[in-house]
N, C-alpha and C. Protein backbone atom coordinates (compact mmCIF):
# COMPACT_ATOMS: atom_id res chain seq x y z
N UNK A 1 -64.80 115.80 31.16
CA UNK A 1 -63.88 116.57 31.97
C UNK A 1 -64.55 116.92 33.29
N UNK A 2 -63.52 117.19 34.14
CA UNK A 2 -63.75 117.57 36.06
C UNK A 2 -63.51 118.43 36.52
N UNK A 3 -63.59 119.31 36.82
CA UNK A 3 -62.96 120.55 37.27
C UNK A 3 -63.44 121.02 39.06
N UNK A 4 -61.66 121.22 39.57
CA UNK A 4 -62.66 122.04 41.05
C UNK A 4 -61.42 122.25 41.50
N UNK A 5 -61.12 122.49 42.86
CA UNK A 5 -60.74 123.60 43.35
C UNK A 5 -59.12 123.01 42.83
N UNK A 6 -59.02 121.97 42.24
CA UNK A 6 -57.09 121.56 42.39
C UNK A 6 -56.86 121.46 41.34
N UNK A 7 -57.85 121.85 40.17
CA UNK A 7 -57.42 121.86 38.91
C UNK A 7 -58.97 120.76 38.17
N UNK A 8 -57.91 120.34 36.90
CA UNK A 8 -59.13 119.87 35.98
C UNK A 8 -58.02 118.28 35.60
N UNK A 9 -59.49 117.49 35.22
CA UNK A 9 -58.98 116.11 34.49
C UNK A 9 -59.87 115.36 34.33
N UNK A 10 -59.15 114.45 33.38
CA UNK A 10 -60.33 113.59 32.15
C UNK A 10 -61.22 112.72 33.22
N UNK A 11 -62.64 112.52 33.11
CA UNK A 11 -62.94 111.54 33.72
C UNK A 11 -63.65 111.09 32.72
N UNK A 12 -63.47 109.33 33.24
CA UNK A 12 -63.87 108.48 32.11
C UNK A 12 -65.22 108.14 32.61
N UNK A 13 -66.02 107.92 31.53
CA UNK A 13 -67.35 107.70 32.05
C UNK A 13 -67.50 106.55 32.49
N UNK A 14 -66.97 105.55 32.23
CA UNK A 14 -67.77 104.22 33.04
C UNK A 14 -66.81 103.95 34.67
N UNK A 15 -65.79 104.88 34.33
CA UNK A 15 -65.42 105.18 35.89
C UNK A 15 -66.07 105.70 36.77
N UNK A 16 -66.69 106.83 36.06
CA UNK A 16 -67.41 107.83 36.91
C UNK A 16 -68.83 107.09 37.13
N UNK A 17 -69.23 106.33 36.57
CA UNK A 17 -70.87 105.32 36.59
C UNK A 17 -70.29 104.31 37.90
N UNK A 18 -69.25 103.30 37.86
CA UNK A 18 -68.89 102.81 38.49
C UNK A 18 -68.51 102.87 40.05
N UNK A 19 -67.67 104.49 40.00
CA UNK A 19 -67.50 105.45 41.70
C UNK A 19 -68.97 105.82 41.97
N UNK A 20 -69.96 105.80 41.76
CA UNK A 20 -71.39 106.05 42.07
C UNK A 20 -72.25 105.78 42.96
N UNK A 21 -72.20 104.23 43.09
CA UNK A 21 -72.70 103.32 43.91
C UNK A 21 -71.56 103.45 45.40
N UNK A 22 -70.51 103.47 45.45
CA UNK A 22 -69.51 103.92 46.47
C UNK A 22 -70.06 105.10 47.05
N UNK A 23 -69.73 105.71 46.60
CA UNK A 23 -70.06 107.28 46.79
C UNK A 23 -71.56 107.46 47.35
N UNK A 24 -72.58 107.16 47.08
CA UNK A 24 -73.45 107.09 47.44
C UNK A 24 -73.75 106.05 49.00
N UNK A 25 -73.15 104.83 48.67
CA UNK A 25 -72.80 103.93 50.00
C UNK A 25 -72.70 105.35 51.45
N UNK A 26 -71.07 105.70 50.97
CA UNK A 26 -70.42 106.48 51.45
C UNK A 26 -71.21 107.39 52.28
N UNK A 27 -71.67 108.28 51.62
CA UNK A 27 -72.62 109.15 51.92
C UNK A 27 -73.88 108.47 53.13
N UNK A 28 -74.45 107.66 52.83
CA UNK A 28 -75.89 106.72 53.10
C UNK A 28 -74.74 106.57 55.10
N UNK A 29 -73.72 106.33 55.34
CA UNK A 29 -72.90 105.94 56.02
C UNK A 29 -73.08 107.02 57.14
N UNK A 30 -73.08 108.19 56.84
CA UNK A 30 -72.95 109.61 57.58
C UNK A 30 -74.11 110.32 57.31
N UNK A 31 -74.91 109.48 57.34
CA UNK A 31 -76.22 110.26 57.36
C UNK A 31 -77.41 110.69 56.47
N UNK A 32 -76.35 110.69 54.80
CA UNK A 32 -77.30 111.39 54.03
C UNK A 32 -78.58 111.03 53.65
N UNK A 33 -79.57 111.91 53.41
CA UNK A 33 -80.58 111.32 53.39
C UNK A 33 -81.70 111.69 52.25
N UNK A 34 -81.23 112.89 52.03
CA UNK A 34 -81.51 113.54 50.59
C UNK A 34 -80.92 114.81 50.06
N UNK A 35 -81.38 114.75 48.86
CA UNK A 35 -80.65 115.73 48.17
C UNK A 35 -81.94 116.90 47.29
N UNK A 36 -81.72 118.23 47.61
CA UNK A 36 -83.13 118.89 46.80
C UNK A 36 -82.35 119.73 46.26
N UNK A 37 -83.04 120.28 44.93
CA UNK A 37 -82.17 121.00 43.64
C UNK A 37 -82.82 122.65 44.38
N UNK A 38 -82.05 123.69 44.83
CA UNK A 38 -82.48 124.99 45.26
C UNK A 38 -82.46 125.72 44.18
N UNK A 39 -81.72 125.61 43.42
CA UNK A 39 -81.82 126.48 41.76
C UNK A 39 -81.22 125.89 40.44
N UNK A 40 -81.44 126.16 39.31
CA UNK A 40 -81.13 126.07 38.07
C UNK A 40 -81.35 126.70 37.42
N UNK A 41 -80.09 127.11 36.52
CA UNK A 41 -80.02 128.57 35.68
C UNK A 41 -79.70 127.38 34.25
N UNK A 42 -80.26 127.80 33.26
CA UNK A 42 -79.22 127.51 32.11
C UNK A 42 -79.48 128.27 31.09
N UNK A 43 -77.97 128.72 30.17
CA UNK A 43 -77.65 129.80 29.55
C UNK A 43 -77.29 128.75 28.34
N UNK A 44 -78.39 128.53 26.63
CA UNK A 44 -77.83 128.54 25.81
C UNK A 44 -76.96 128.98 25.15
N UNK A 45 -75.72 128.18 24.91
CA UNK A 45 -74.74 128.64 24.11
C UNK A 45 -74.91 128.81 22.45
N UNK A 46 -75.63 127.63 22.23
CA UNK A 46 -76.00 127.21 20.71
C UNK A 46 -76.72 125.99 20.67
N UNK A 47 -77.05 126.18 19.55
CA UNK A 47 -77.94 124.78 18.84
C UNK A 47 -77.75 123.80 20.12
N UNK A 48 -76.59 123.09 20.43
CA UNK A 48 -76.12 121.85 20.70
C UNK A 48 -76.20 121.83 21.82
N UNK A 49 -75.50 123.02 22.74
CA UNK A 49 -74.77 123.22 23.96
C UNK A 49 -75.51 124.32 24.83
N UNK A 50 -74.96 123.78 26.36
CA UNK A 50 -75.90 124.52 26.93
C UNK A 50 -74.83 124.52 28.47
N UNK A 51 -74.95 126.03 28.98
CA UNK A 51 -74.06 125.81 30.67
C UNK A 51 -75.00 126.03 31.59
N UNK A 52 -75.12 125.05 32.65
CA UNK A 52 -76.06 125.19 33.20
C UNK A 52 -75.05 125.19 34.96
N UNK A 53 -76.06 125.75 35.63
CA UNK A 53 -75.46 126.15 36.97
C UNK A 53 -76.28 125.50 38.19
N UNK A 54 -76.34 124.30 38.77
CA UNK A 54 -76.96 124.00 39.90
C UNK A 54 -76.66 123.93 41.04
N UNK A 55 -77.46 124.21 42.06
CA UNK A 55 -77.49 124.16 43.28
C UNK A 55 -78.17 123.01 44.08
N UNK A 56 -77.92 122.51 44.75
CA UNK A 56 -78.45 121.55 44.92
C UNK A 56 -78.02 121.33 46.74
N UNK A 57 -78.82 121.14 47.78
CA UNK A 57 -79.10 120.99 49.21
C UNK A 57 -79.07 119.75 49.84
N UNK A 58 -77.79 118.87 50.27
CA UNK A 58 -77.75 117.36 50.80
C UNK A 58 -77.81 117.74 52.23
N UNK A 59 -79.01 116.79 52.53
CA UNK A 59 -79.18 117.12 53.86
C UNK A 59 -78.79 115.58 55.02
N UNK A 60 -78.47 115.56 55.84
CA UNK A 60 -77.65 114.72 56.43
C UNK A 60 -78.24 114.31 57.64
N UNK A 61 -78.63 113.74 58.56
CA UNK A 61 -79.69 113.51 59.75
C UNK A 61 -78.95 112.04 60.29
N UNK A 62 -78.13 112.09 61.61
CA UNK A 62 -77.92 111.02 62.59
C UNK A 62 -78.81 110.81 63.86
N UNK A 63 -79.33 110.18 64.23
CA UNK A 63 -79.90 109.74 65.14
C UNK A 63 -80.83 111.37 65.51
N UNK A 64 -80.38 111.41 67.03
CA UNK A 64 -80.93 112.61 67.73
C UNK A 64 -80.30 113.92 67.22
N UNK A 65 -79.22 113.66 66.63
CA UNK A 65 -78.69 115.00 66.25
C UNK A 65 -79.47 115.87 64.89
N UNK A 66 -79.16 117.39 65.03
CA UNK A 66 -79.85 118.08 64.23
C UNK A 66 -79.48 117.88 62.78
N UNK A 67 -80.51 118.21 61.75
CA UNK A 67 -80.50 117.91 60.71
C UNK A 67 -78.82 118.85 60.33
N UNK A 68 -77.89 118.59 59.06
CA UNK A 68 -77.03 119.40 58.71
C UNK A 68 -77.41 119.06 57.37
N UNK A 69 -77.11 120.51 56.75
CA UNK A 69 -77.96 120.83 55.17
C UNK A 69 -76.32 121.45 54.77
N UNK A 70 -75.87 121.16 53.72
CA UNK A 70 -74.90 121.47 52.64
C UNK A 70 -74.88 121.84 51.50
N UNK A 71 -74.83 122.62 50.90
CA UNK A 71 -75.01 123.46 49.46
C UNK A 71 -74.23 122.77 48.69
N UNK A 72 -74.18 122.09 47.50
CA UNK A 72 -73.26 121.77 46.91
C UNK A 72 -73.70 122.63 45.20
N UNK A 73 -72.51 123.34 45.09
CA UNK A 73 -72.81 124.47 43.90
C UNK A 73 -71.80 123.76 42.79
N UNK A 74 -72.50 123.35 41.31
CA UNK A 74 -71.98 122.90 40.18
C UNK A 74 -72.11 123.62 38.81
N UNK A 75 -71.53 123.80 37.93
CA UNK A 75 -71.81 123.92 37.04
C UNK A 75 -71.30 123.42 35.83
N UNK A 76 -72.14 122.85 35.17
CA UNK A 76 -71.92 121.76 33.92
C UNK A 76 -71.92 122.17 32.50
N UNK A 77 -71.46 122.20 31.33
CA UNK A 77 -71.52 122.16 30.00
C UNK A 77 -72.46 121.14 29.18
N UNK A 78 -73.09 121.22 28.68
CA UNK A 78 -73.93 119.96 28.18
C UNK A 78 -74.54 119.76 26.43
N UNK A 79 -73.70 118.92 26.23
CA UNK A 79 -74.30 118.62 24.75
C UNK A 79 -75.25 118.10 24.40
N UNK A 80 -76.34 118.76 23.75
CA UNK A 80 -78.27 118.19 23.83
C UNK A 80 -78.17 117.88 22.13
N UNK A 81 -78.75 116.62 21.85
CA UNK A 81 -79.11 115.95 20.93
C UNK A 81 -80.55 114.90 20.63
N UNK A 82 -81.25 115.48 19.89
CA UNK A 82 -81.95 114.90 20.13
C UNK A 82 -83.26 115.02 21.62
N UNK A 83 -82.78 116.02 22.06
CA UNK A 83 -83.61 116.66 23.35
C UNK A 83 -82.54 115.46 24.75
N UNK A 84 -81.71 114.58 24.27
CA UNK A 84 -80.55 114.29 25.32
C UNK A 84 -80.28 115.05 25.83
N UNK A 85 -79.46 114.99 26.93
CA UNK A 85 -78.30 115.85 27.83
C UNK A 85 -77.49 115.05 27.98
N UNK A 86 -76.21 115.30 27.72
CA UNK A 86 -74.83 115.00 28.05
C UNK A 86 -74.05 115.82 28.65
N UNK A 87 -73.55 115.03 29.75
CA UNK A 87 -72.26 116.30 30.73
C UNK A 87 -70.86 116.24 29.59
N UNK A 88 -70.79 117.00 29.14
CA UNK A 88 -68.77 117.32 28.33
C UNK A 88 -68.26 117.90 29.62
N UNK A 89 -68.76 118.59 30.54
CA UNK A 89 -67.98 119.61 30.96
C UNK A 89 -68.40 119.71 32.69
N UNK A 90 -67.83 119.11 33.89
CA UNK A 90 -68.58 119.35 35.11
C UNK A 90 -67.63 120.09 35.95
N UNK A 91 -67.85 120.91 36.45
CA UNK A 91 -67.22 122.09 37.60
C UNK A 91 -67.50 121.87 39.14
N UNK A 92 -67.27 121.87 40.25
CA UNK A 92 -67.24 121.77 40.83
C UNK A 92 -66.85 122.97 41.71
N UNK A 93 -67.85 123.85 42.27
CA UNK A 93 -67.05 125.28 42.77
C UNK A 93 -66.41 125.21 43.65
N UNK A 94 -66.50 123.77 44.66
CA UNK A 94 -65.73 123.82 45.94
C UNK A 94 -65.31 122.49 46.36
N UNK A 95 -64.42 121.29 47.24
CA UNK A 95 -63.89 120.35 47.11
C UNK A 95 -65.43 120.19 48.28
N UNK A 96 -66.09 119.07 47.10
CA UNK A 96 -67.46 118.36 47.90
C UNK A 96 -66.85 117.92 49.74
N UNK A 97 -66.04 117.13 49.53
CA UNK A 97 -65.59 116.33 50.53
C UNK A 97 -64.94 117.04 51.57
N UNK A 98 -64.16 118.23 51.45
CA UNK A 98 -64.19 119.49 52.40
C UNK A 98 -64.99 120.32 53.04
N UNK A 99 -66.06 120.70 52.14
CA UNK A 99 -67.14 120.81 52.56
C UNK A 99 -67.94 120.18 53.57
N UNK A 100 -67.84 118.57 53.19
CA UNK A 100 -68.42 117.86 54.36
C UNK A 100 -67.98 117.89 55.30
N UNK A 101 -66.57 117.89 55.63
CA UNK A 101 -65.83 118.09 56.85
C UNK A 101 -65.97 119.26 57.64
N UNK A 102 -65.93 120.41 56.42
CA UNK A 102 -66.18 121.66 57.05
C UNK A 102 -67.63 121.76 58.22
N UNK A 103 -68.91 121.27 57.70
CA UNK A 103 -69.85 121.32 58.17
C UNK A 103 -70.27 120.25 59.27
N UNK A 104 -69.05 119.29 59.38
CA UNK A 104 -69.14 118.40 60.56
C UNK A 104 -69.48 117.03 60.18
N UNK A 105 -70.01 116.86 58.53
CA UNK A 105 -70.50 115.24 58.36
C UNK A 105 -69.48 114.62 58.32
N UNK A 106 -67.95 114.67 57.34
CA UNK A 106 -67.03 113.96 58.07
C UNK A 106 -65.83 114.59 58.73
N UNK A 107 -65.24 113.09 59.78
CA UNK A 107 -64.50 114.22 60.46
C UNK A 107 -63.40 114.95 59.73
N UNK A 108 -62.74 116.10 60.25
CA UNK A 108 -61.57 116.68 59.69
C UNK A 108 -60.51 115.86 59.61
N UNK A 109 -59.55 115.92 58.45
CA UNK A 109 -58.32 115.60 58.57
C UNK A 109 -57.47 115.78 59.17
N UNK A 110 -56.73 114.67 59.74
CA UNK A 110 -55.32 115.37 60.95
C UNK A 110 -53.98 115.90 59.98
């Protein structure tokens, strides 16, 4: 499951493996250039499961222009087996791709 600012829905995993390499393209396109984790909280639920809350800093760099740094705030559900992690559950606190616009990496929508 997906969750963010327009609601929630199933995502299939080898979809979501597949939009990856795009998405990343995408990104690589407008600058990005890395990504650093600013925090991680996680709150056992039980044995299995675990919600964890990250933060994480994509920072974006064109030519001469100044670096632009973006917060992207998540928080995930995760089923641990075996010392695995599995996402069941990903949140999204704010529409990633608005965000980017907001902060100037892409342009705004007309």
């Amino acid at each position: 499951m997906f969750a963010g600012p327009d609601g929630a829905r199933v995502a299939e995993k080898q979809a979501v493996l597949a939009g990856f390499p795009k998405a990343l393209e995408l990104l690589k396109t407008v600058g990005h250039t890395s990504a650093t984790l600013a925090s991680l909280n996680e709150t056992r639920v039980d044995e299995y499961y675990a919600m964890v809350r990250a933060q994480l800093v994509w920072r974006f760099q064109k030519a001469a222009a100044p670096a632009i740094d973006v917060r992207v705030d998540s928080a995930f559900i995760l089923y641990i087996k075996d010392g695995v992690p599995r996402i069941v559950f990903q949140h999204e606190h704010e529409d990633v791709w608005q965000a980017l616009r907001t902060h100037g990496v892409l342009p705004a929508q007309g």
